[in-house]
Protein backbone atom coordinates (compact mmCIF):
# COMPACT_ATOMS: atom_id res chain seq x y z
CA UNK A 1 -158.62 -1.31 -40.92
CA UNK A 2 -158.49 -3.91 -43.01
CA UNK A 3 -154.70 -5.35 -43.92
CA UNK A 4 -153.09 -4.64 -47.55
CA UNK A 5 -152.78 -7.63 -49.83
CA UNK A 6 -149.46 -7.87 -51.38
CA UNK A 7 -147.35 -5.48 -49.11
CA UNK A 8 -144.92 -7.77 -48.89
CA UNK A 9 -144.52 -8.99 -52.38
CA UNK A 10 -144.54 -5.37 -53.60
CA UNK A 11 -141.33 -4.75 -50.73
CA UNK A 12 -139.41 -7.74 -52.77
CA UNK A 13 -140.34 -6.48 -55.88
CA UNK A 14 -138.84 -2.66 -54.95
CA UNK A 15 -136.19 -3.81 -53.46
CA UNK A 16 -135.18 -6.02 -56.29
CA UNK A 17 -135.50 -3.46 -58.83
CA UNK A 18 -133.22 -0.77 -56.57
CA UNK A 19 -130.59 -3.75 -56.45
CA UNK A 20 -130.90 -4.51 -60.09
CA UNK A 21 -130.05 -0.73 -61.18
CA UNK A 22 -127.17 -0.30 -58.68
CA UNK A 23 -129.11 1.44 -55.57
CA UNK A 24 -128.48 -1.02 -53.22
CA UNK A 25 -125.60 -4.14 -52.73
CA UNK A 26 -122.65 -3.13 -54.74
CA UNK A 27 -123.11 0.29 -56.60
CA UNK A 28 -123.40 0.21 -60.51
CA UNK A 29 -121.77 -2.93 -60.97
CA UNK A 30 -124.47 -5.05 -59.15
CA UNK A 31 -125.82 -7.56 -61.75
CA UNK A 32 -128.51 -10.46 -61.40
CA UNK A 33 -125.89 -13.20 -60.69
CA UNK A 34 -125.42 -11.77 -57.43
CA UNK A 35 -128.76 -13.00 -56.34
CA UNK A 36 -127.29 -16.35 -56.88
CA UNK A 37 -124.38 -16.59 -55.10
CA UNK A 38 -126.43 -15.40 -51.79
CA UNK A 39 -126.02 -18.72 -49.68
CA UNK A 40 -127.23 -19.23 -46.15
CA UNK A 41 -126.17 -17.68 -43.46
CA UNK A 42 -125.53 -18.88 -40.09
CA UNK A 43 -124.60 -17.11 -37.06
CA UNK A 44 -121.09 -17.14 -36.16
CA UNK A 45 -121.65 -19.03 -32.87
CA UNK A 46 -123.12 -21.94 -35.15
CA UNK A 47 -120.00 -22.84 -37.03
CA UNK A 48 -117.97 -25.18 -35.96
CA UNK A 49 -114.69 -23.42 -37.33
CA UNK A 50 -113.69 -19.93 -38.99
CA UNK A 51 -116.33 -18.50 -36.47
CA UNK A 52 -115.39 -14.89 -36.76
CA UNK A 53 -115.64 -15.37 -40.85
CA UNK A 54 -118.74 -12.96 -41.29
CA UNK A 55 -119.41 -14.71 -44.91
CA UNK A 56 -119.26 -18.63 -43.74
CA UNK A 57 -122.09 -20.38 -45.11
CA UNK A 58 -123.48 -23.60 -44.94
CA UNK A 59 -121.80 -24.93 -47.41
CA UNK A 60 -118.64 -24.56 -44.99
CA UNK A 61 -120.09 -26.55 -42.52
CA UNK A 62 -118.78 -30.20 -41.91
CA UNK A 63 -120.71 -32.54 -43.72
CA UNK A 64 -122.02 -36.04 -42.69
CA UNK A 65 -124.47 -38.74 -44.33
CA UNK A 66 -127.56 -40.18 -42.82
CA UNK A 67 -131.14 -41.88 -43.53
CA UNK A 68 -134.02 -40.07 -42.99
CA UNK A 69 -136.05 -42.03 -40.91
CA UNK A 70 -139.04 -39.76 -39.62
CA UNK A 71 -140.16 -36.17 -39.82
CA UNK A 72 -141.42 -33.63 -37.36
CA UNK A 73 -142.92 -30.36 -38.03
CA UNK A 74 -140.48 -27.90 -39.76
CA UNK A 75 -137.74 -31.14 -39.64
CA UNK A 76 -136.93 -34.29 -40.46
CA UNK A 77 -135.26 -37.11 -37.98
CA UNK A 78 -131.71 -38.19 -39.53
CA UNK A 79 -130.15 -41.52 -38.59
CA UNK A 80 -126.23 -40.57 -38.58
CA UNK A 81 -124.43 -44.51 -38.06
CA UNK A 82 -125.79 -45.13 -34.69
CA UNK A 83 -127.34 -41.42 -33.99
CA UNK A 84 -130.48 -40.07 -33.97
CA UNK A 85 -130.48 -36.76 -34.86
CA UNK A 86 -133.02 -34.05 -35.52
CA UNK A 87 -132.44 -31.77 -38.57
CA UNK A 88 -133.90 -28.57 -40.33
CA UNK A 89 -134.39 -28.20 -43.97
CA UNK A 90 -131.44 -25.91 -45.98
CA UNK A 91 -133.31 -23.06 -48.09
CA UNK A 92 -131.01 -24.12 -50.82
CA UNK A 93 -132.34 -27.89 -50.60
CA UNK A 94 -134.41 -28.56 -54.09
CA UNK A 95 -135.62 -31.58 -55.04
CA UNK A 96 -137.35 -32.90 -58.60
CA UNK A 97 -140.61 -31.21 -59.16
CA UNK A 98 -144.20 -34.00 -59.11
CA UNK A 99 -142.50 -36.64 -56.39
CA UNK A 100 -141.59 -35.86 -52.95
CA UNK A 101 -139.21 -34.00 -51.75
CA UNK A 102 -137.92 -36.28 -48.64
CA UNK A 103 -139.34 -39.54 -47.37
CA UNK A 104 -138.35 -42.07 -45.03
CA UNK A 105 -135.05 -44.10 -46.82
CA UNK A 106 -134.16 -41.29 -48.31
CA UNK A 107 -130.15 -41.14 -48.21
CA UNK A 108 -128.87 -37.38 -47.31
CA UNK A 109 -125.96 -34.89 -46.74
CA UNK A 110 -126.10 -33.28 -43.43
CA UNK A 111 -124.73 -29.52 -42.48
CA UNK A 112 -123.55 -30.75 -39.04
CA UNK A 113 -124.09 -27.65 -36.72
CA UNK A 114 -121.71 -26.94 -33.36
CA UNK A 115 -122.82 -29.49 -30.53
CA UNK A 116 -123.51 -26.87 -27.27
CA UNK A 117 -125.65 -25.03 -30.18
CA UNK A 118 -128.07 -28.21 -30.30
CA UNK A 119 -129.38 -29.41 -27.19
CA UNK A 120 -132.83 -26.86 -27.34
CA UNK A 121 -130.97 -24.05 -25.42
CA UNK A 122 -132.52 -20.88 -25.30
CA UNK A 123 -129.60 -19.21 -27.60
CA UNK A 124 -130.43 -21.98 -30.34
CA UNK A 125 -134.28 -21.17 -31.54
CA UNK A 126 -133.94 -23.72 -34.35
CA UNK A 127 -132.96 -26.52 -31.81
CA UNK A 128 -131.47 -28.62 -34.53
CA UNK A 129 -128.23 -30.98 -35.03
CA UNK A 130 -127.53 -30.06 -38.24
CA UNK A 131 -128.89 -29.35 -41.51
CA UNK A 132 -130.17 -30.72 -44.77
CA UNK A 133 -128.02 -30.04 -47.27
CA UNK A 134 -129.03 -32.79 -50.32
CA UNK A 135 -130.56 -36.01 -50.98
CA UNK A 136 -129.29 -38.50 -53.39
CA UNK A 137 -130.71 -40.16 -56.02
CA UNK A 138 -133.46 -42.82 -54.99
CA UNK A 139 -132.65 -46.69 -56.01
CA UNK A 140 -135.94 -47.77 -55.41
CA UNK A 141 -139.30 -46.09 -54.78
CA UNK A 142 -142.49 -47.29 -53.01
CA UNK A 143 -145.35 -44.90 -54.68
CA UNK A 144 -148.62 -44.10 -55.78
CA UNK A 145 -149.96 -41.15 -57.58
CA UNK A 146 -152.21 -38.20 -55.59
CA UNK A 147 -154.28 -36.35 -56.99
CA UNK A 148 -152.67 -32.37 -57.24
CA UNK A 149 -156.56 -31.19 -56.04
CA UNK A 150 -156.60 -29.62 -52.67
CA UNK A 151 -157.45 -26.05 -50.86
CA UNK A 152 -154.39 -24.64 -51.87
CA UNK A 153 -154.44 -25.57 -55.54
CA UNK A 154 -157.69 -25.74 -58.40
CA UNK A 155 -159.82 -28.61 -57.89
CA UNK A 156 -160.72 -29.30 -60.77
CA UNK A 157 -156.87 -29.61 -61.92
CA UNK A 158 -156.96 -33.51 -62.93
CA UNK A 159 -152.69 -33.38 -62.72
CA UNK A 160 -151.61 -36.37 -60.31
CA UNK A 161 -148.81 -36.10 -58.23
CA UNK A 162 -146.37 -39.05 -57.39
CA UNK A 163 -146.34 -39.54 -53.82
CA UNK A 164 -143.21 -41.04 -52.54
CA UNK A 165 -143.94 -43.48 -49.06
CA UNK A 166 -140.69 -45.16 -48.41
CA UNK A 167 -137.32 -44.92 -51.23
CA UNK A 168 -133.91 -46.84 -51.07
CA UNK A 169 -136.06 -49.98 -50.04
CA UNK A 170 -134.55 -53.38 -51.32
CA UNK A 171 -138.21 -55.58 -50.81
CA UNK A 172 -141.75 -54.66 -50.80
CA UNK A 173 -143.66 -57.07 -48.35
CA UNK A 174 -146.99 -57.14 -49.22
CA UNK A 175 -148.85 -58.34 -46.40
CA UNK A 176 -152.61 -60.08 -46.88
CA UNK A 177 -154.92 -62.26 -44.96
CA UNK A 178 -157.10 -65.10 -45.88
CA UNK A 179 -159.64 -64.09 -43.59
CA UNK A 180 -160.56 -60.75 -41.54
CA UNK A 181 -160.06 -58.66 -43.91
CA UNK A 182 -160.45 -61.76 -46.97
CA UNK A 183 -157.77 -61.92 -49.68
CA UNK A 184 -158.04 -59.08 -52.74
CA UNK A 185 -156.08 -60.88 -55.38
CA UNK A 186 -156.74 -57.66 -57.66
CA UNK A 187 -154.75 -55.61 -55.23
CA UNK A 188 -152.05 -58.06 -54.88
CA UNK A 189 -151.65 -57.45 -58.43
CA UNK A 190 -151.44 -53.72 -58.03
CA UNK A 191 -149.08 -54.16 -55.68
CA UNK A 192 -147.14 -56.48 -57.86
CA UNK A 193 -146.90 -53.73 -60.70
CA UNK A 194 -145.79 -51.22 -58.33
CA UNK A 195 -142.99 -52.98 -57.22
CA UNK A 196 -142.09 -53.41 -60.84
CA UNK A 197 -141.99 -49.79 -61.22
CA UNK A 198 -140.20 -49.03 -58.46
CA UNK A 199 -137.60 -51.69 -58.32
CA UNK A 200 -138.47 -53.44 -55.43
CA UNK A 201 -138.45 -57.30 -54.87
CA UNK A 202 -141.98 -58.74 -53.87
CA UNK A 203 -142.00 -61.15 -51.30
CA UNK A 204 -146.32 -62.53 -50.54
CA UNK A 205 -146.92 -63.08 -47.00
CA UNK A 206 -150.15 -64.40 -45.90
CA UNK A 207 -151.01 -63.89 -42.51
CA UNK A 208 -153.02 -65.05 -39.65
CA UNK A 209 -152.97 -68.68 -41.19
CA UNK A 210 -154.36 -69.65 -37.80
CA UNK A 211 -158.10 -68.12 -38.40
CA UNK A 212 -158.13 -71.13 -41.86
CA UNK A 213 -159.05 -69.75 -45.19
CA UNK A 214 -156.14 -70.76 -47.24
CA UNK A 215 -157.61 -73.91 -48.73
CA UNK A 216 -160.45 -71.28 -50.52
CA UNK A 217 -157.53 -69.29 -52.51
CA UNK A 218 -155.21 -72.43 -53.59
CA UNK A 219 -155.56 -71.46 -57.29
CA UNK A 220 -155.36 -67.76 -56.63
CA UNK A 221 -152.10 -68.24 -54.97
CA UNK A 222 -151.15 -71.36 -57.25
CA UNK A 223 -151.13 -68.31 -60.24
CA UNK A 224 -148.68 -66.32 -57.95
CA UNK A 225 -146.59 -69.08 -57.43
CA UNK A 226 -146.08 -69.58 -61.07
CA UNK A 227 -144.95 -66.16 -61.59
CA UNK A 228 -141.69 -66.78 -59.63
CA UNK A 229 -143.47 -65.05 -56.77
CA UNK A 230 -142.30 -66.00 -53.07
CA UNK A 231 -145.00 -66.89 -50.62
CA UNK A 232 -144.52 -66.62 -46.88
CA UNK A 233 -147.53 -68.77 -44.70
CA UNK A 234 -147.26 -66.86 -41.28
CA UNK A 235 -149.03 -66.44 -37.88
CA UNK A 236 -148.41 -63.53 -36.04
CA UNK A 237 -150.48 -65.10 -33.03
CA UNK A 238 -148.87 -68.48 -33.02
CA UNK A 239 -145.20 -67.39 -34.45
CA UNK A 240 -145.58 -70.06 -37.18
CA UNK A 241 -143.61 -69.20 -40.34
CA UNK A 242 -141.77 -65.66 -38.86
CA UNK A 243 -138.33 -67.17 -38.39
CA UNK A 244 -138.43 -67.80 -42.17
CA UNK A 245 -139.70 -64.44 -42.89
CA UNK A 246 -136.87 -62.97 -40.55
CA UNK A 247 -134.33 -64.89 -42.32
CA UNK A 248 -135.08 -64.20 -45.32
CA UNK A 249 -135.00 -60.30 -44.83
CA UNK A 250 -132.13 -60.11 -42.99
CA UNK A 251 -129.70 -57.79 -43.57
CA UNK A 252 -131.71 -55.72 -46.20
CA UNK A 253 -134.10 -52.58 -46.36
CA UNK A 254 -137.66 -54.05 -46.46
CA UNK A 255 -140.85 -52.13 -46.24
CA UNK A 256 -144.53 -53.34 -45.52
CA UNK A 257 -147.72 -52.74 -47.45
CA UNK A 258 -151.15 -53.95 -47.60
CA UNK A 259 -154.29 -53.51 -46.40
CA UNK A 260 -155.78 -51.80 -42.86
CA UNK A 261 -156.26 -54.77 -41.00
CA UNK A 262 -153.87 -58.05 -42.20
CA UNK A 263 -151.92 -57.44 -39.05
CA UNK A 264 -148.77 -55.42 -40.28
CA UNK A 265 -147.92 -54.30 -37.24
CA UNK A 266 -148.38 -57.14 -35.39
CA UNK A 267 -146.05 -59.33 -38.06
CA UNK A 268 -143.45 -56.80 -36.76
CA UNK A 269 -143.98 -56.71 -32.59
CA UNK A 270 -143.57 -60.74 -33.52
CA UNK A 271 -140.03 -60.77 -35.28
CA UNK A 272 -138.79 -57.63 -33.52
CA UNK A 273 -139.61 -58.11 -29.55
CA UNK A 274 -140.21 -55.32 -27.82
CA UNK A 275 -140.69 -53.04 -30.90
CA UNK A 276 -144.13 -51.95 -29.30
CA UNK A 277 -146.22 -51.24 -32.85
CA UNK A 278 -149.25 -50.54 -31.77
CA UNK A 279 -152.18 -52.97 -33.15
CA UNK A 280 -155.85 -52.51 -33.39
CA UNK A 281 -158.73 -55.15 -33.88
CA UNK A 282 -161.08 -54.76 -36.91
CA UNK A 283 -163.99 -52.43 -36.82
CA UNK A 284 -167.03 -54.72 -35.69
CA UNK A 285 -169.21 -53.43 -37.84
CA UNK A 286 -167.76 -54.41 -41.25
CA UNK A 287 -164.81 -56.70 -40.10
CA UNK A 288 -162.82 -54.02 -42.14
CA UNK A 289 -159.48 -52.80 -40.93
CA UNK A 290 -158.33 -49.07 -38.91
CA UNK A 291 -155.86 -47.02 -39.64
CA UNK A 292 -153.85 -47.75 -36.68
CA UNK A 293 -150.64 -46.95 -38.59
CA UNK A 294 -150.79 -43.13 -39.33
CA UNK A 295 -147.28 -42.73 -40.71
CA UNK A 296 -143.87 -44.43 -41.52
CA UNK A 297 -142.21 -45.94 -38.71
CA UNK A 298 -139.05 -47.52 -38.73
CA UNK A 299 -137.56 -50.92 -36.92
CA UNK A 300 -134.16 -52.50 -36.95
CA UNK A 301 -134.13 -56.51 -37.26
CA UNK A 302 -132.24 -58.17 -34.63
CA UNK A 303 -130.65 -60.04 -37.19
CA UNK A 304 -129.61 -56.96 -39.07
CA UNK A 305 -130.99 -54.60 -41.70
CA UNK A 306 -133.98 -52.60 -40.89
CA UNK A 307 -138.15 -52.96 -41.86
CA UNK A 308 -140.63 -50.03 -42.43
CA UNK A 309 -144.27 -50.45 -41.51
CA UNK A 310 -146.53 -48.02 -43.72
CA UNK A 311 -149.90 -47.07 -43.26
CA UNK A 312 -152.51 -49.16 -44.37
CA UNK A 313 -154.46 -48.46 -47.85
CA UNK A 314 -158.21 -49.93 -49.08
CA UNK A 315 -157.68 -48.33 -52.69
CA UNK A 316 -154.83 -48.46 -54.59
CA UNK A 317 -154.53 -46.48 -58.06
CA UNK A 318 -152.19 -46.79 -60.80
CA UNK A 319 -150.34 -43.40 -63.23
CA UNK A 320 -149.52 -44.80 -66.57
CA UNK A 321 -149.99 -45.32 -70.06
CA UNK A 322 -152.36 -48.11 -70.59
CA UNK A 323 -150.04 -49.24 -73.26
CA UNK A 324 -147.78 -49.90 -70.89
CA UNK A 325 -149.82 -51.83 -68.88
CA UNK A 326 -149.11 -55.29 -70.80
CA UNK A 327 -145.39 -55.00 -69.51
CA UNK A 328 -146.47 -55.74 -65.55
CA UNK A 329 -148.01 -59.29 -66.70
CA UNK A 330 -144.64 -61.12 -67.40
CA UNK A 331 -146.82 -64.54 -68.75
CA UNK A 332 -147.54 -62.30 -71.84
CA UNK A 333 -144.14 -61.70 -72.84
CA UNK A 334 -143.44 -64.75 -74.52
CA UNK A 335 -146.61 -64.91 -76.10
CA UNK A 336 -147.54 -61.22 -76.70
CA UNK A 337 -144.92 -61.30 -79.92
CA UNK A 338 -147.56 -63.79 -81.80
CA UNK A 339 -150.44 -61.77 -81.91
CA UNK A 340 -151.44 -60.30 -85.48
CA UNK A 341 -151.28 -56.61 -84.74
CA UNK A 342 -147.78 -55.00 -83.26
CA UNK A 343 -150.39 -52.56 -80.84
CA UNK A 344 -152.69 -55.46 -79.70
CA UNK A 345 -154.50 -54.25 -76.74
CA UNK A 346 -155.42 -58.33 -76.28
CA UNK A 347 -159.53 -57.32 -75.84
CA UNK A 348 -160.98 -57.92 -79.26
CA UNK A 349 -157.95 -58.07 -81.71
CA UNK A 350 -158.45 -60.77 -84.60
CA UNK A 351 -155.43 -63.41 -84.06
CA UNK A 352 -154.82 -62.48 -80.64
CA UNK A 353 -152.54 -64.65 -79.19
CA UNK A 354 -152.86 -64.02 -75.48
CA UNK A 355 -156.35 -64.69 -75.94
CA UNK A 356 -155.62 -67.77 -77.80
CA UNK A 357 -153.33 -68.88 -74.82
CA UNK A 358 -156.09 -68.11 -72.34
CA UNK A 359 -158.14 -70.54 -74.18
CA UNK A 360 -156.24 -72.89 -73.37
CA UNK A 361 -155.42 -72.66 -70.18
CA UNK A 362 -151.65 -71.22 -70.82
CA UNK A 363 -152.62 -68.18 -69.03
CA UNK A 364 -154.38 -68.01 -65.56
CA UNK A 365 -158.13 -66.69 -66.56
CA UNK A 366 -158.15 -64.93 -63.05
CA UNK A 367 -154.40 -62.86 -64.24
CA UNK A 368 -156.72 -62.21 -67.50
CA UNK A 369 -159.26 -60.68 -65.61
CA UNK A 370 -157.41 -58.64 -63.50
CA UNK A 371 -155.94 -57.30 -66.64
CA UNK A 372 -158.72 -56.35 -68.26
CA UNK A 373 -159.79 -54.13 -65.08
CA UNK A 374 -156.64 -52.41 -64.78
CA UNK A 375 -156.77 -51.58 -68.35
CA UNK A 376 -160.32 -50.12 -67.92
CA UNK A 377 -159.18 -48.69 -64.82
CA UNK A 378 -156.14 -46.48 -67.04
């Protein structure tokens, strides 16, 4: 016999309409705020005080703060000062609708839970130190929009959603190679507007300077250069250039990005020994990276602060106005302010005076041309 669609919605429904009109919960007086003040139970042998209080909460549970640092299924893994602890998610937990709702960096409040109630004992199904409770506000954001399309929603909804990959980062590494995979200069510029958007400080570092190239991009990186950007020459294989990459991270939240295939993960077994990322060489058909890196993973410096490695991306797409777009290319700012028209696009405008600069040679022709794709591109 085939099983009854919406049994157990209809249940809810009945039972919410009994405790609406008084049936059920509290008599004639019941009202709908009483649905609100519900909270989560625990069992009494989960508390760590008042244990014989049959309406303790969660919300009377101690309360600590921790980093997320890694998830498992059901959980997330919560760094408490030095501890490592495993954590479900409160039912009251609600986060801001289009982002996600935890990531690794995210900051949280932890419902600590008894300790002889979280070692995977039988008596403990959930097998959790604590749970959590609320996240703070994000400083900084890594992202990139995804589209809402999937099995469980209409595909042919063209919504995109803001996927969150690291937060509470202070610098966005973004990690190239001259050669195997060759330098993208477009996507360094992607990059560049992301950390923009997300507050992050960019820091260039081009690696495996031992396979040559570097000479071919001079200008390319010349153009970075004069935008203020800092450019690390490393060797992951040689060690050339990492002290100065360690140094200059120290003590702060730093996350990687790039391509499959620069050698992310290798950059980090080479200023954190023993960190054991696991590497990959390129694909020998199309010298084109793997995806050795599958999620977020999280190492400590030895000379303090910590560095994220994130999976590697070959596409990289951008979620805003194409207005906007003329705010991520800081060399037009000064100039921008000339032009004739006050909503210059600076394509075809009359008495443009970007245009007029890239004439003559005020603005890098390659940072024009990049432009213009992005702004297709939106």
């Amino acid at each position: 016999m085939a099983k009854r669609k919406g049994k157990s919605s209809q249940r809810i429904k009945d039972w919410y309409h009994r405790f609406v009109s008084g049936q059920e919960d509290g008599g004639p007086t019941a009202s709908r705020e009483k649905l609100s003040e519900q909270g989560i139970k625990l069992p009494p042998s989960r508390l760590t005080d008042d244990a014989n209080r049959p309406d303790v909460g969660i919300e009377d549970l101690p309360k600590a703060e921790g980093m997320v640092i890694g998830f498992f299924p059901g959980g997330a893994i919560v760094r408490v000062g030095k501890k490592e602890i495993l954590c479900g998610i409160a039912k009251t937990f609600r986060a801001l609708e289009g982002t996600s709702a935890l990531v690794v960096g995210d900051d949280v409040t932890v419902a600590m839970t008894r300790p002889e109630h979280a070692d995977g004992s039988a008596e403990d199904k959930d097998r959790t130190d604590g749970m959590i409770f609320s996240r703070r506000d994000r400083r900084t954001v890594l992202a990139r929009p995804q589209p809402r399309s999937s099995r469980r929603r209409d595909a042919y909804e063209g919504e995109s959603f803001e996927k969150v990959v690291a937060a509470n980062m202070d610098i966005l590494l973004i990690v190239v190679a001259t050669r195997k995979p060759p330098l993208r200069h477009g996507l360094i510029d992607r990059f560049l507007i992301i950390a923009e958007r997300g507050d992050l400080e960019p820091i260039l570092v081009i690696n495996k300077i031992d396979l040559g190239g570097s000479d071919k991009y001079k200008k390319v990186l010349t153009d970075f250069q004069e935008l203020g950007l800092e450019i690390f020459f490393c060797s992951a294989v040689t060690g050339e250039g990492i002290e100065s990459l360690a140094s200059a991270i120290s003590n702060k939240r730093s996350v990687l990005a790039g391509p499959s295939g620069v050698g992310k993960s290798t950059l980090i077994n080479a200023m954190i020994p023993g960190a054991g990322a696991v590497t990959r060489t390129l694909r020998a058909k199309d010298k084109r990276g793997r995806h050795t890196t599958s999620a977020v993973a999280v190492y400590d410096l030895p000379c303090g602060g910590a560095i994220l490695d994130t999976p590697g991306i070959r596409e990289l797409g951008m979620n805003f106005q194409a207005e906007e777009l003329p705010w991520y290319f800081p060399e037009f700012e000064s100039i921008a302010p000339n032009c004739h028209f006050n909503n210059c696009t600076h394509t075809h405008e009359p008495q443009c005076a970007v245009q007029s600069a890239v004439e003559e040679g005020k603005i890098s022709q390659r940072r024009y041309k990049s432009y213009l794709r992005l702004l297709e591109s939106l």
